[in-house]
PDB file of N, CA and C in Angstrom:
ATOM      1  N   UNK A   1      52.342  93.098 119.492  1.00  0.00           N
ATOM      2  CA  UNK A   1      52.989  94.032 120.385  1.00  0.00           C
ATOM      3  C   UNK A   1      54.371  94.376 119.849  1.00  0.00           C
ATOM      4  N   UNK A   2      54.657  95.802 119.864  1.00  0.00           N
ATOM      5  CA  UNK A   2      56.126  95.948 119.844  1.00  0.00           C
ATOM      6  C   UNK A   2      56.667  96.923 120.896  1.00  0.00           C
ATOM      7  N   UNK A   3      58.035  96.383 121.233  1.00  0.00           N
ATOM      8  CA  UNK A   3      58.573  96.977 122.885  1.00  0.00           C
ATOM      9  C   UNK A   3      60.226  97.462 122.056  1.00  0.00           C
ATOM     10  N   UNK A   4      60.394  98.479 122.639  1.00  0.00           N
ATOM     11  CA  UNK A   4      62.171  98.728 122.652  1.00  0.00           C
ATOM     12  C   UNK A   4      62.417  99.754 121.018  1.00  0.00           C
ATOM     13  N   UNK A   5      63.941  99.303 121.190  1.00  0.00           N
ATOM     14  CA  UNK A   5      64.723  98.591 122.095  1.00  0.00           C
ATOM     15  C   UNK A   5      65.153  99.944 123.205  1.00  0.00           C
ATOM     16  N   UNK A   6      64.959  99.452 124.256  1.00  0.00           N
ATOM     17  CA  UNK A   6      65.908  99.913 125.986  1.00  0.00           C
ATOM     18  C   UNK A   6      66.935  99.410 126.026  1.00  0.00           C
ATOM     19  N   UNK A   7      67.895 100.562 126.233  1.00  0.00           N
ATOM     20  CA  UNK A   7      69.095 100.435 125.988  1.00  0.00           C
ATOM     21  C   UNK A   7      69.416  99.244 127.554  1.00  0.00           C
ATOM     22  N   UNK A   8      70.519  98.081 127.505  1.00  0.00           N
ATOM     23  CA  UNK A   8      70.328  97.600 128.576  1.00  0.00           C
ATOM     24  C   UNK A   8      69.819  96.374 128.978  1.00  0.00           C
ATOM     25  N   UNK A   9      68.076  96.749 128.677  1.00  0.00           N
ATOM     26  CA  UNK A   9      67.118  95.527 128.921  1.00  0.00           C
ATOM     27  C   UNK A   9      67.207  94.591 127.608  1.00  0.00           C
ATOM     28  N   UNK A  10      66.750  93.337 128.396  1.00  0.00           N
ATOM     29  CA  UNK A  10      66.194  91.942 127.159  1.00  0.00           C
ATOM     30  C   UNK A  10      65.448  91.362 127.719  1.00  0.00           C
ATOM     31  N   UNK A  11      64.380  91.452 127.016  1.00  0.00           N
ATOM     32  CA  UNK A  11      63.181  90.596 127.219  1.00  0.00           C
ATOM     33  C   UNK A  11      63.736  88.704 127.320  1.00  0.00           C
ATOM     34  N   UNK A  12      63.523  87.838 128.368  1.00  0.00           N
ATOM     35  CA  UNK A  12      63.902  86.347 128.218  1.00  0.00           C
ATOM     36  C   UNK A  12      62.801  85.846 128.146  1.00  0.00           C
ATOM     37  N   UNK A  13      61.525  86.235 128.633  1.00  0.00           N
ATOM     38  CA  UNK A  13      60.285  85.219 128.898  1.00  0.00           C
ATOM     39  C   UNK A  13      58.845  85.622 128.660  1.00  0.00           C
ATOM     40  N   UNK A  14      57.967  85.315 128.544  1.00  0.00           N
ATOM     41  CA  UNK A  14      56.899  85.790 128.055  1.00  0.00           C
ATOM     42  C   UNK A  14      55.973  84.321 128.392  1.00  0.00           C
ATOM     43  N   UNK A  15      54.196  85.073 128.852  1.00  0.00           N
ATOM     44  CA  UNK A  15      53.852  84.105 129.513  1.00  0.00           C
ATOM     45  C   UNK A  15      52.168  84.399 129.027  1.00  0.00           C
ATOM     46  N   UNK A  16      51.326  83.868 128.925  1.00  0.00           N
ATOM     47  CA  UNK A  16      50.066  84.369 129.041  1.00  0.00           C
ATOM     48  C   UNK A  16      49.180  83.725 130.025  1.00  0.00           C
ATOM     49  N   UNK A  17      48.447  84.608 130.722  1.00  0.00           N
ATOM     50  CA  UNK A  17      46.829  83.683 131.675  1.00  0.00           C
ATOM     51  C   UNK A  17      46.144  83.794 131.131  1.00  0.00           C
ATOM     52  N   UNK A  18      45.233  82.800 131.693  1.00  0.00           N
ATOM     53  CA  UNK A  18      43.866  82.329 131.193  1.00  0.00           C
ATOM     54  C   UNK A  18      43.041  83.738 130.481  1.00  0.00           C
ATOM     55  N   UNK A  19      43.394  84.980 130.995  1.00  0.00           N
ATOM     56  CA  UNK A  19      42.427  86.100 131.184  1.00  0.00           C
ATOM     57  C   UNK A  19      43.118  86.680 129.881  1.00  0.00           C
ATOM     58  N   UNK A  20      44.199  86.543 129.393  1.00  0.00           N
ATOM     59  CA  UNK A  20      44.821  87.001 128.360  1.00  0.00           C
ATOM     60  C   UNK A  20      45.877  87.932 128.601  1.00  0.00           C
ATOM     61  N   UNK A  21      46.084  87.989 129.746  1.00  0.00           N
ATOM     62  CA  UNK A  21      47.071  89.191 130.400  1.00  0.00           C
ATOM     63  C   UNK A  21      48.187  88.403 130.142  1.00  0.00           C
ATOM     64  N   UNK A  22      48.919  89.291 129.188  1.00  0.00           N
ATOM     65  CA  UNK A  22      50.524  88.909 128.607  1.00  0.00           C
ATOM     66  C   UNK A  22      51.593  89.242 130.196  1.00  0.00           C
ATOM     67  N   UNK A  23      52.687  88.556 130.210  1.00  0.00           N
ATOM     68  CA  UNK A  23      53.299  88.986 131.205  1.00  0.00           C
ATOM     69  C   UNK A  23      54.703  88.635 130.524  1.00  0.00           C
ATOM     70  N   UNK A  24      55.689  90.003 130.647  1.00  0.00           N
ATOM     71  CA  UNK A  24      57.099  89.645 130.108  1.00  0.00           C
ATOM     72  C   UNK A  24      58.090  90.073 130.837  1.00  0.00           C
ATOM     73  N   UNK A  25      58.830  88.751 130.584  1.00  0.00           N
ATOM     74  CA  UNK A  25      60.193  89.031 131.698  1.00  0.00           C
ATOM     75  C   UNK A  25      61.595  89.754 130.905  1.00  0.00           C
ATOM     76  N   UNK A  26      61.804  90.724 131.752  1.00  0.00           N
ATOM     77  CA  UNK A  26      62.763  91.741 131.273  1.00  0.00           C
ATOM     78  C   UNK A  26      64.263  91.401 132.287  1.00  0.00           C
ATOM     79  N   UNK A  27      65.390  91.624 131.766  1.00  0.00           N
ATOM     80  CA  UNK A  27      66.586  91.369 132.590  1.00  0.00           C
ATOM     81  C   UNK A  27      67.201  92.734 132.090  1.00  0.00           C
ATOM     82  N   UNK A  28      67.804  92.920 133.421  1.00  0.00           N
ATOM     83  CA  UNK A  28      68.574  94.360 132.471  1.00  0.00           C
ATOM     84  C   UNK A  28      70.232  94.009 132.852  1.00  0.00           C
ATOM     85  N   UNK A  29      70.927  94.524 132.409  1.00  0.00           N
ATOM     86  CA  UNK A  29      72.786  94.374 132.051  1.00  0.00           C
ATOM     87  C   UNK A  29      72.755  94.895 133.907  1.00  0.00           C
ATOM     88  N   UNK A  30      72.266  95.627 134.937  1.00  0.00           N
ATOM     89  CA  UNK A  30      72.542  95.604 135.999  1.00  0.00           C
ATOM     90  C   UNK A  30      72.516  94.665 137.296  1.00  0.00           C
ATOM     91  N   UNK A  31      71.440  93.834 136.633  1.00  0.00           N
ATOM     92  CA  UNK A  31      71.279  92.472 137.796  1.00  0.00           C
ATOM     93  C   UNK A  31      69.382  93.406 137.880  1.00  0.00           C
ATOM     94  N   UNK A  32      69.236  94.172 137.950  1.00  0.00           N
ATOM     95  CA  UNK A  32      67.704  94.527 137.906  1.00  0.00           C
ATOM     96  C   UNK A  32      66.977  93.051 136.597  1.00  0.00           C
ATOM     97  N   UNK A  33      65.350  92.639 137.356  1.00  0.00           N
ATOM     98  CA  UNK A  33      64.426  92.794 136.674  1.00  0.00           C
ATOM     99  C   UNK A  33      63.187  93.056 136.722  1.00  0.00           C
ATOM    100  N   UNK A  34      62.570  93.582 135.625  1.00  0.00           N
ATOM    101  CA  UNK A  34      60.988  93.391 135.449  1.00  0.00           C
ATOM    102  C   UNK A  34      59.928  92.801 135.259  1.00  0.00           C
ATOM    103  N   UNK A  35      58.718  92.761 135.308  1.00  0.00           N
ATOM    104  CA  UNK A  35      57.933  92.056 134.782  1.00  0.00           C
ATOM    105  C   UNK A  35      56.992  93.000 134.453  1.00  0.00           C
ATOM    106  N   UNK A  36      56.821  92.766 133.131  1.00  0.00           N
ATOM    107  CA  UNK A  36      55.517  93.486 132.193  1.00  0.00           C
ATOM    108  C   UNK A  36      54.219  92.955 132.409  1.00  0.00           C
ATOM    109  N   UNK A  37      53.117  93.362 132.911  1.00  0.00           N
ATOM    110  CA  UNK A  37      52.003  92.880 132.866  1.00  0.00           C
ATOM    111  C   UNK A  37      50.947  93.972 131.941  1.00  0.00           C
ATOM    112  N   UNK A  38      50.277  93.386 131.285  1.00  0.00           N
ATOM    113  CA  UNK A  38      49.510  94.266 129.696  1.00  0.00           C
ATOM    114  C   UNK A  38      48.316  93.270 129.281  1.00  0.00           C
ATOM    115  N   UNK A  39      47.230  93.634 129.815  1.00  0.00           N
ATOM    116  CA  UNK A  39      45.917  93.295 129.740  1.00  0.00           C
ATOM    117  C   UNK A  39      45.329  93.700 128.564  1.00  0.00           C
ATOM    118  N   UNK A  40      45.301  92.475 127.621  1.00  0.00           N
ATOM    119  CA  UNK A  40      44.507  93.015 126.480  1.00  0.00           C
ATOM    120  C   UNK A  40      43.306  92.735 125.984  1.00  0.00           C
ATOM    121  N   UNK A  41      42.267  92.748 126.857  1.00  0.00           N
ATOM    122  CA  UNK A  41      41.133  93.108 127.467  1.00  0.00           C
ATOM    123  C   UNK A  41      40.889  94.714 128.100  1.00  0.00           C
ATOM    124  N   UNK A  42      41.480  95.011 128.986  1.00  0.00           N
ATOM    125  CA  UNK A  42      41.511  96.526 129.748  1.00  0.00           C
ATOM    126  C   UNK A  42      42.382  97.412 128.910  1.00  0.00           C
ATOM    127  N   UNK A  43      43.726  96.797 128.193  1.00  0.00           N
ATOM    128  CA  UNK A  43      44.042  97.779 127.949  1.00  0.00           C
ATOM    129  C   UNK A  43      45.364  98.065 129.391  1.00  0.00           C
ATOM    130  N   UNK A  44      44.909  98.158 130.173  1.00  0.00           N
ATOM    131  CA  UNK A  44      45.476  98.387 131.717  1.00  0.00           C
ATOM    132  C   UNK A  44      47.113  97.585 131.030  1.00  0.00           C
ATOM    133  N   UNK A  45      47.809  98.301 131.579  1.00  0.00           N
ATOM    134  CA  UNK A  45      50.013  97.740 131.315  1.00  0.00           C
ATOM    135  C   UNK A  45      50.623  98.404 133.199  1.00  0.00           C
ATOM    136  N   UNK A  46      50.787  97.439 133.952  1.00  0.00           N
ATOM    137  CA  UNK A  46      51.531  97.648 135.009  1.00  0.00           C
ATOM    138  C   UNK A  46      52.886  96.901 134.894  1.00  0.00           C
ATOM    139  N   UNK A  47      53.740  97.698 135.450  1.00  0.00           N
ATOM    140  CA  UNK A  47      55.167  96.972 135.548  1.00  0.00           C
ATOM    141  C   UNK A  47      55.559  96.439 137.010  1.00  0.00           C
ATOM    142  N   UNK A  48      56.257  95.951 137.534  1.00  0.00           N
ATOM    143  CA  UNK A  48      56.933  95.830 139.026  1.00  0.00           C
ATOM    144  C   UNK A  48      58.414  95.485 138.275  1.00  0.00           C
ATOM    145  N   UNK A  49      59.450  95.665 139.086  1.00  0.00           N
ATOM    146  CA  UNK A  49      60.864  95.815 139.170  1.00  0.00           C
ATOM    147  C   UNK A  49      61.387  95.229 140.620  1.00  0.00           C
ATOM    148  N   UNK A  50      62.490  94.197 140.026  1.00  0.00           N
ATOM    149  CA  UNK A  50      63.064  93.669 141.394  1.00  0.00           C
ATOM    150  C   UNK A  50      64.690  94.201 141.032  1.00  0.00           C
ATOM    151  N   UNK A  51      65.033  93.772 141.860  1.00  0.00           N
ATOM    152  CA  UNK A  51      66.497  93.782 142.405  1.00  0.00           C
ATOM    153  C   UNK A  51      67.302  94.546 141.993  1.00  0.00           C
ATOM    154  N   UNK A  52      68.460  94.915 141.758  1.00  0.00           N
ATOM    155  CA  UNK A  52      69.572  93.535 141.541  1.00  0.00           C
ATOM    156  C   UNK A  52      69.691  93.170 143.278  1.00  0.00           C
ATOM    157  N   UNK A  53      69.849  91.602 143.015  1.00  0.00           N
ATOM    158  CA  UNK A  53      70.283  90.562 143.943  1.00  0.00           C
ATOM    159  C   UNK A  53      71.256  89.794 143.594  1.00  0.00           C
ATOM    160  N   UNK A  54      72.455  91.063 144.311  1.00  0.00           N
ATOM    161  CA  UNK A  54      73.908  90.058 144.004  1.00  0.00           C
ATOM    162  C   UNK A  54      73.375  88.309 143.960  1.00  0.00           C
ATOM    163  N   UNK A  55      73.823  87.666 142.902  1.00  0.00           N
ATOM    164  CA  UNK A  55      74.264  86.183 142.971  1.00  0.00           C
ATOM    165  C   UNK A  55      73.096  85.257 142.586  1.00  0.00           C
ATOM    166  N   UNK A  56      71.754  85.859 142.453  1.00  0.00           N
ATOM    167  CA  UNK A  56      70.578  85.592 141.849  1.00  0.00           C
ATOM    168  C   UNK A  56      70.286  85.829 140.508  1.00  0.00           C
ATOM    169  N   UNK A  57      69.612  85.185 139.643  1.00  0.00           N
ATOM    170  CA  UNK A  57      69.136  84.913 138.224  1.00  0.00           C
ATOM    171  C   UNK A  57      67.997  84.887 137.951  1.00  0.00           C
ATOM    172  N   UNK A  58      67.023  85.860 137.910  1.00  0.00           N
ATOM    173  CA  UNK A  58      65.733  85.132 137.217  1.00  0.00           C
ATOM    174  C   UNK A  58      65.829  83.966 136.169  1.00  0.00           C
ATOM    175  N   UNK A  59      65.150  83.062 136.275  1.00  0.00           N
ATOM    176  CA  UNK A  59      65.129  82.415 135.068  1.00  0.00           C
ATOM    177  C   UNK A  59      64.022  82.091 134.364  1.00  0.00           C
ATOM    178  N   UNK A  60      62.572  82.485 134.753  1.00  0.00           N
ATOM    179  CA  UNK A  60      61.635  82.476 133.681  1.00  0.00           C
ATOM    180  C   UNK A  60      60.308  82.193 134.652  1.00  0.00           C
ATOM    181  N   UNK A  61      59.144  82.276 134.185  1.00  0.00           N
ATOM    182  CA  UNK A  61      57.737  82.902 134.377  1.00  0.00           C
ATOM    183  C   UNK A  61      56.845  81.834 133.867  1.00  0.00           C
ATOM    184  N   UNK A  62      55.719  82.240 134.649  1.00  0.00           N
ATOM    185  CA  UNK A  62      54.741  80.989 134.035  1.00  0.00           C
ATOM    186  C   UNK A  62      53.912  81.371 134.867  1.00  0.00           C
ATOM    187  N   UNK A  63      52.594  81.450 134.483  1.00  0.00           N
ATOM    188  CA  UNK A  63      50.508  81.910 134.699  1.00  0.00           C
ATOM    189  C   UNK A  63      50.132  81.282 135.336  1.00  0.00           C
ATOM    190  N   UNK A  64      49.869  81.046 136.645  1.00  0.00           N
ATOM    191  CA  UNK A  64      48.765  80.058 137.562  1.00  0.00           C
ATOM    192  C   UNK A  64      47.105  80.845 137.223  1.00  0.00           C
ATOM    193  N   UNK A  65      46.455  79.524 137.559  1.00  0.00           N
ATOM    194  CA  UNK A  65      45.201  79.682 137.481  1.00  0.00           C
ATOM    195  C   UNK A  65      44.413  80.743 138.998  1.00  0.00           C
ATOM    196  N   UNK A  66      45.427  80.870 139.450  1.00  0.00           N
ATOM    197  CA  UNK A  66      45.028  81.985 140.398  1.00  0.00           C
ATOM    198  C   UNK A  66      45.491  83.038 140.211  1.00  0.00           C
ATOM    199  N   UNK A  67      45.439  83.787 139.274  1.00  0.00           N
ATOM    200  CA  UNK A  67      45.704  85.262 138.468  1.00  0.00           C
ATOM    201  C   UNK A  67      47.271  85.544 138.798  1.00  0.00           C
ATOM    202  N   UNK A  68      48.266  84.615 139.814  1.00  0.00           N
ATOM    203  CA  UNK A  68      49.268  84.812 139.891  1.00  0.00           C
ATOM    204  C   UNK A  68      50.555  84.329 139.158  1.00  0.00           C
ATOM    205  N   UNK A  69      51.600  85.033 138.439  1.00  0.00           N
ATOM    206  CA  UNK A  69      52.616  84.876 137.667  1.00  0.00           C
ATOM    207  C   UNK A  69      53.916  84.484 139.047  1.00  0.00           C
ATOM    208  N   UNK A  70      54.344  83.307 138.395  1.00  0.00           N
ATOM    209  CA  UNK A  70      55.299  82.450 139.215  1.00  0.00           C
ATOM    210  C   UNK A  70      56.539  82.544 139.117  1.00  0.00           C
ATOM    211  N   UNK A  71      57.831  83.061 139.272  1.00  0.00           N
ATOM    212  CA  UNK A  71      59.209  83.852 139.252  1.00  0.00           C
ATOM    213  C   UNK A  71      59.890  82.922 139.453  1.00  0.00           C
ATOM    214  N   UNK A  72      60.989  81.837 138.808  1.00  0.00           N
ATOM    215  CA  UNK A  72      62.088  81.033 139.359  1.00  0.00           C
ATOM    216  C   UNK A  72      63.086  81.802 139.207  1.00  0.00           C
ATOM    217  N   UNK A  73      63.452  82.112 140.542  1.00  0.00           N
ATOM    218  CA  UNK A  73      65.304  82.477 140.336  1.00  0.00           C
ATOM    219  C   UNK A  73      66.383  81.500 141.349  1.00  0.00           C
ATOM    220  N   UNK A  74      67.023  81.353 140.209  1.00  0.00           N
ATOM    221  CA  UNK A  74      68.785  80.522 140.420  1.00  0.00           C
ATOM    222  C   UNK A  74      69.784  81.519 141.031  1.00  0.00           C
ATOM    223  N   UNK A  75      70.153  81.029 142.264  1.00  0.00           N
ATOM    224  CA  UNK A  75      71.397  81.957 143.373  1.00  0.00           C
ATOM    225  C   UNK A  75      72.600  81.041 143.002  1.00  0.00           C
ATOM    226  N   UNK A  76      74.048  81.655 143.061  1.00  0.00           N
ATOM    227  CA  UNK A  76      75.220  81.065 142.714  1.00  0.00           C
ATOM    228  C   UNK A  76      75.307  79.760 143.460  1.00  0.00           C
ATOM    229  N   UNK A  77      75.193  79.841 144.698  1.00  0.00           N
ATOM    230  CA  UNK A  77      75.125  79.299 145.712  1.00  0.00           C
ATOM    231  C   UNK A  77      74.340  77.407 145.838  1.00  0.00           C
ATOM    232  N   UNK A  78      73.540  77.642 144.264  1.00  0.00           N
ATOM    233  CA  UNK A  78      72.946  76.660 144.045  1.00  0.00           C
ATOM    234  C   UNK A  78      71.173  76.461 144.675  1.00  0.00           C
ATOM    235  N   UNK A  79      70.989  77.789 145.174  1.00  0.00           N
ATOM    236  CA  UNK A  79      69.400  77.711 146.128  1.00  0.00           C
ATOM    237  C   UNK A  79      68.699  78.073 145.152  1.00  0.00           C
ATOM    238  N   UNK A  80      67.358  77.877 144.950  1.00  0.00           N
ATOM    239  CA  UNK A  80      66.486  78.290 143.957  1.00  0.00           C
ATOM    240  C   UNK A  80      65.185  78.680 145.004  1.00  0.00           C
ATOM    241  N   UNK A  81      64.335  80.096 144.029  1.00  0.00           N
ATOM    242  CA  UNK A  81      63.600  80.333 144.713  1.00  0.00           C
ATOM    243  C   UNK A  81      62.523  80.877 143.876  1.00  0.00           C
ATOM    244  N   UNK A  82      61.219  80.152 144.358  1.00  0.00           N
ATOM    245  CA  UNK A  82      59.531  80.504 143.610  1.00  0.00           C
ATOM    246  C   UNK A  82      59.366  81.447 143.881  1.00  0.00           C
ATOM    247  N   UNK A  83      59.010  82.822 142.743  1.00  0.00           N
ATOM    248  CA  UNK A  83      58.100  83.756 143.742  1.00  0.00           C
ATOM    249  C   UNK A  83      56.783  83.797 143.256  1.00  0.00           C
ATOM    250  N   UNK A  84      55.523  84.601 143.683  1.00  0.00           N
ATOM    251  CA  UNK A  84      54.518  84.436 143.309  1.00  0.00           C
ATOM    252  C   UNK A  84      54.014  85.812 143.036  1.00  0.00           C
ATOM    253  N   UNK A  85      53.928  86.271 142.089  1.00  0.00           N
ATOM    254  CA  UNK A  85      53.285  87.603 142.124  1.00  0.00           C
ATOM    255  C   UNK A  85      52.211  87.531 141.473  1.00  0.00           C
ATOM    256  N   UNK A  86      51.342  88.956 142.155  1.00  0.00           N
ATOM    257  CA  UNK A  86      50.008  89.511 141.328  1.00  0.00           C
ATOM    258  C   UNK A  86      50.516  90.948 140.695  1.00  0.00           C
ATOM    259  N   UNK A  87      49.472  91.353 139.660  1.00  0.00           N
ATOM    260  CA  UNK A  87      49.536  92.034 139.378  1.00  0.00           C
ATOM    261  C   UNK A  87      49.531  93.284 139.235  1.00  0.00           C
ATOM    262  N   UNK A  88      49.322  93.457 140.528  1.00  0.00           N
ATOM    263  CA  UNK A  88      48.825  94.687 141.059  1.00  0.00           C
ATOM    264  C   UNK A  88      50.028  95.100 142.000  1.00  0.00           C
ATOM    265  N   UNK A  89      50.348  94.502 143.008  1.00  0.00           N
ATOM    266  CA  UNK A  89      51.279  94.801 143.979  1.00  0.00           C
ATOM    267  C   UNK A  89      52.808  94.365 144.085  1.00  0.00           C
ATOM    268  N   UNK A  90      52.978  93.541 143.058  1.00  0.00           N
ATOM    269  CA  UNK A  90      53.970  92.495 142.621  1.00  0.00           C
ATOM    270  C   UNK A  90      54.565  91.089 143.768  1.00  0.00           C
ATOM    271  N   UNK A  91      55.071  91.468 144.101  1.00  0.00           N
ATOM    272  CA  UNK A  91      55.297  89.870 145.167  1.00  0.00           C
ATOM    273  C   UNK A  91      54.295  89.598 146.229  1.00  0.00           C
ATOM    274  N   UNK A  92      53.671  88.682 146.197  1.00  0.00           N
ATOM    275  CA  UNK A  92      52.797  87.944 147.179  1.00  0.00           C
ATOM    276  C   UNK A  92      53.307  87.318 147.898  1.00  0.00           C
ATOM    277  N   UNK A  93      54.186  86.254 147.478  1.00  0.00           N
ATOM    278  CA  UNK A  93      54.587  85.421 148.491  1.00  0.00           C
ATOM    279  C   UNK A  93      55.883  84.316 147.767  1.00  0.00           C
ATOM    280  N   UNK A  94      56.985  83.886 148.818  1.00  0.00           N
ATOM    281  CA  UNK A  94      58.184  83.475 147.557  1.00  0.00           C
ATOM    282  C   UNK A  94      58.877  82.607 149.049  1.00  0.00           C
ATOM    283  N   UNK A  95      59.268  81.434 147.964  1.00  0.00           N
ATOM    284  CA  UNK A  95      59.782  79.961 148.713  1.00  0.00           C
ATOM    285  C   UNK A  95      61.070  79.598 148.472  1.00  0.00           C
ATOM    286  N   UNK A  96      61.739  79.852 149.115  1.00  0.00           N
ATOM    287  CA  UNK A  96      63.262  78.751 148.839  1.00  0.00           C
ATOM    288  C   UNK A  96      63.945  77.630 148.677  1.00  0.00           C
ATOM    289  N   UNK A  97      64.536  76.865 148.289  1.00  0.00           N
ATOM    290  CA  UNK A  97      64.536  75.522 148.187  1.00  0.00           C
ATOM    291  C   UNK A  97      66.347  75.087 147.755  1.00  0.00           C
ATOM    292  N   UNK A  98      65.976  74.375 149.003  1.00  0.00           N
ATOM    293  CA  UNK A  98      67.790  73.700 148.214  1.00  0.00           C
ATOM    294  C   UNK A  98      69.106  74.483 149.223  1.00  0.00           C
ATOM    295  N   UNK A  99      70.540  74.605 148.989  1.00  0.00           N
ATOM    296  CA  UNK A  99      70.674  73.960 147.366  1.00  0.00           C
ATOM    297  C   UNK A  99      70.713  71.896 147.324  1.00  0.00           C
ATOM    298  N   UNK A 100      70.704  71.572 146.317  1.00  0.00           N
ATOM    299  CA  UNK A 100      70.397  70.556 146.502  1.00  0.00           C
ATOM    300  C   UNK A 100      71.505  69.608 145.258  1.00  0.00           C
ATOM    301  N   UNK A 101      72.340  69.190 145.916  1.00  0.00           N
ATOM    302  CA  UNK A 101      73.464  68.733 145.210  1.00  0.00           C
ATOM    303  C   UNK A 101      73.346  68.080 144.031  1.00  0.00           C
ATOM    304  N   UNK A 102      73.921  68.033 142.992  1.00  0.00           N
ATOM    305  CA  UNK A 102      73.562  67.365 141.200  1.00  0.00           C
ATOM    306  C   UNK A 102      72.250  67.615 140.499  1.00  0.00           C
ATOM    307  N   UNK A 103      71.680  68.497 141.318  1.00  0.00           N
ATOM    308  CA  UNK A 103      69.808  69.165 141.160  1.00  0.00           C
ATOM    309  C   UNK A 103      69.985  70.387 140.926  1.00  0.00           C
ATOM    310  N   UNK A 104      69.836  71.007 139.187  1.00  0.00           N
ATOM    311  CA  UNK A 104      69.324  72.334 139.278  1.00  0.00           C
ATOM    312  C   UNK A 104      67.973  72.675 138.068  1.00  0.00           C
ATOM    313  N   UNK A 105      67.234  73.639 139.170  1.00  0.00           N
ATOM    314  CA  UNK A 105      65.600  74.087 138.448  1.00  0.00           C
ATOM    315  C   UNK A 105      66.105  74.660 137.211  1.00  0.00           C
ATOM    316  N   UNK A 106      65.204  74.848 135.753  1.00  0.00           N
ATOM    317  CA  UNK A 106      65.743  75.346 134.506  1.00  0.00           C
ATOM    318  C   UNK A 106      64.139  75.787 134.257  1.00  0.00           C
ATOM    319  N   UNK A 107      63.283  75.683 134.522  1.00  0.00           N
ATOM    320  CA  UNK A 107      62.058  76.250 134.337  1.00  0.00           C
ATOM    321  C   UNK A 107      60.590  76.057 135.211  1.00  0.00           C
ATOM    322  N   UNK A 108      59.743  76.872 135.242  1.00  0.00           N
ATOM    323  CA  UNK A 108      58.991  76.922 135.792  1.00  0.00           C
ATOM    324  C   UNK A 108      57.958  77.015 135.365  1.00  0.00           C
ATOM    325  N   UNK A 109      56.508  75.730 135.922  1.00  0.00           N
ATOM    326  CA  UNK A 109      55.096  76.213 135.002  1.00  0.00           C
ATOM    327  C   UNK A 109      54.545  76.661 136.329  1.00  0.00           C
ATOM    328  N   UNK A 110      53.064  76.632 135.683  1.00  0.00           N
ATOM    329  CA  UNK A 110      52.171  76.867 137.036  1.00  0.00           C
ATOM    330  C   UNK A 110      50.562  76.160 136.847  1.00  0.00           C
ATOM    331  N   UNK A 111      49.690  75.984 137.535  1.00  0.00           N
ATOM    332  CA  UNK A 111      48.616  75.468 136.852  1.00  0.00           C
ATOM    333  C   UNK A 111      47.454  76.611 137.719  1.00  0.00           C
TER     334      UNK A 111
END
């Protein structure tokens, strides 16, 4: 695959599922990000776009065995939060946690 360069964006993360569907995490210089989803099987490339969310960080991606790609983002504040997206509609469903004193998340898998 080759992407860019977009003026702005940087790719931080990159993930694959079981099915082969690449998924890449994009940050852009505004506090916006993306996630690339590109089926290379179908062929099929959908994007979804979040934020910017003053004081929040994506910090990286990872494939569950239920076709859903898993979102950790770090808030200043010290709260961290799972999200769960599909590919189709982008957020399914997303958990908060913390903050939780001398404890901070740095990555995320999924099974």
């Amino acid at each position: 695959f080759s992407f860019g360069p977009y003026p702005g964006w940087t790719a931080t993360a990159i993930s694959v599922a079981a099915d082969n569907t690449t998924h890449v995490l994009w940050d852009n210089a505004s506090g916006q990000v993306s996630v690339w989803n590109y089926s290379t099987q179908s062929g099929m490339f959908t994007q979804n776009a979040f934020g910017p969310y003053p004081g929040w960080t994506a910090l990286g991606l990872a494939d569950g065995s239920d076709g859903k790609v898993r979102l950790l983002w770090d808030n200043t504040s010290g709260q961290m939060s799972l999200w769960s997206l599909d590919n189709v509609a982008g957020l399914f469903s997303q958990f908060s946690f913390g903050p939780y004193p001398n404890w901070t998340a740095t990555a995320t898998s999924a099974l």
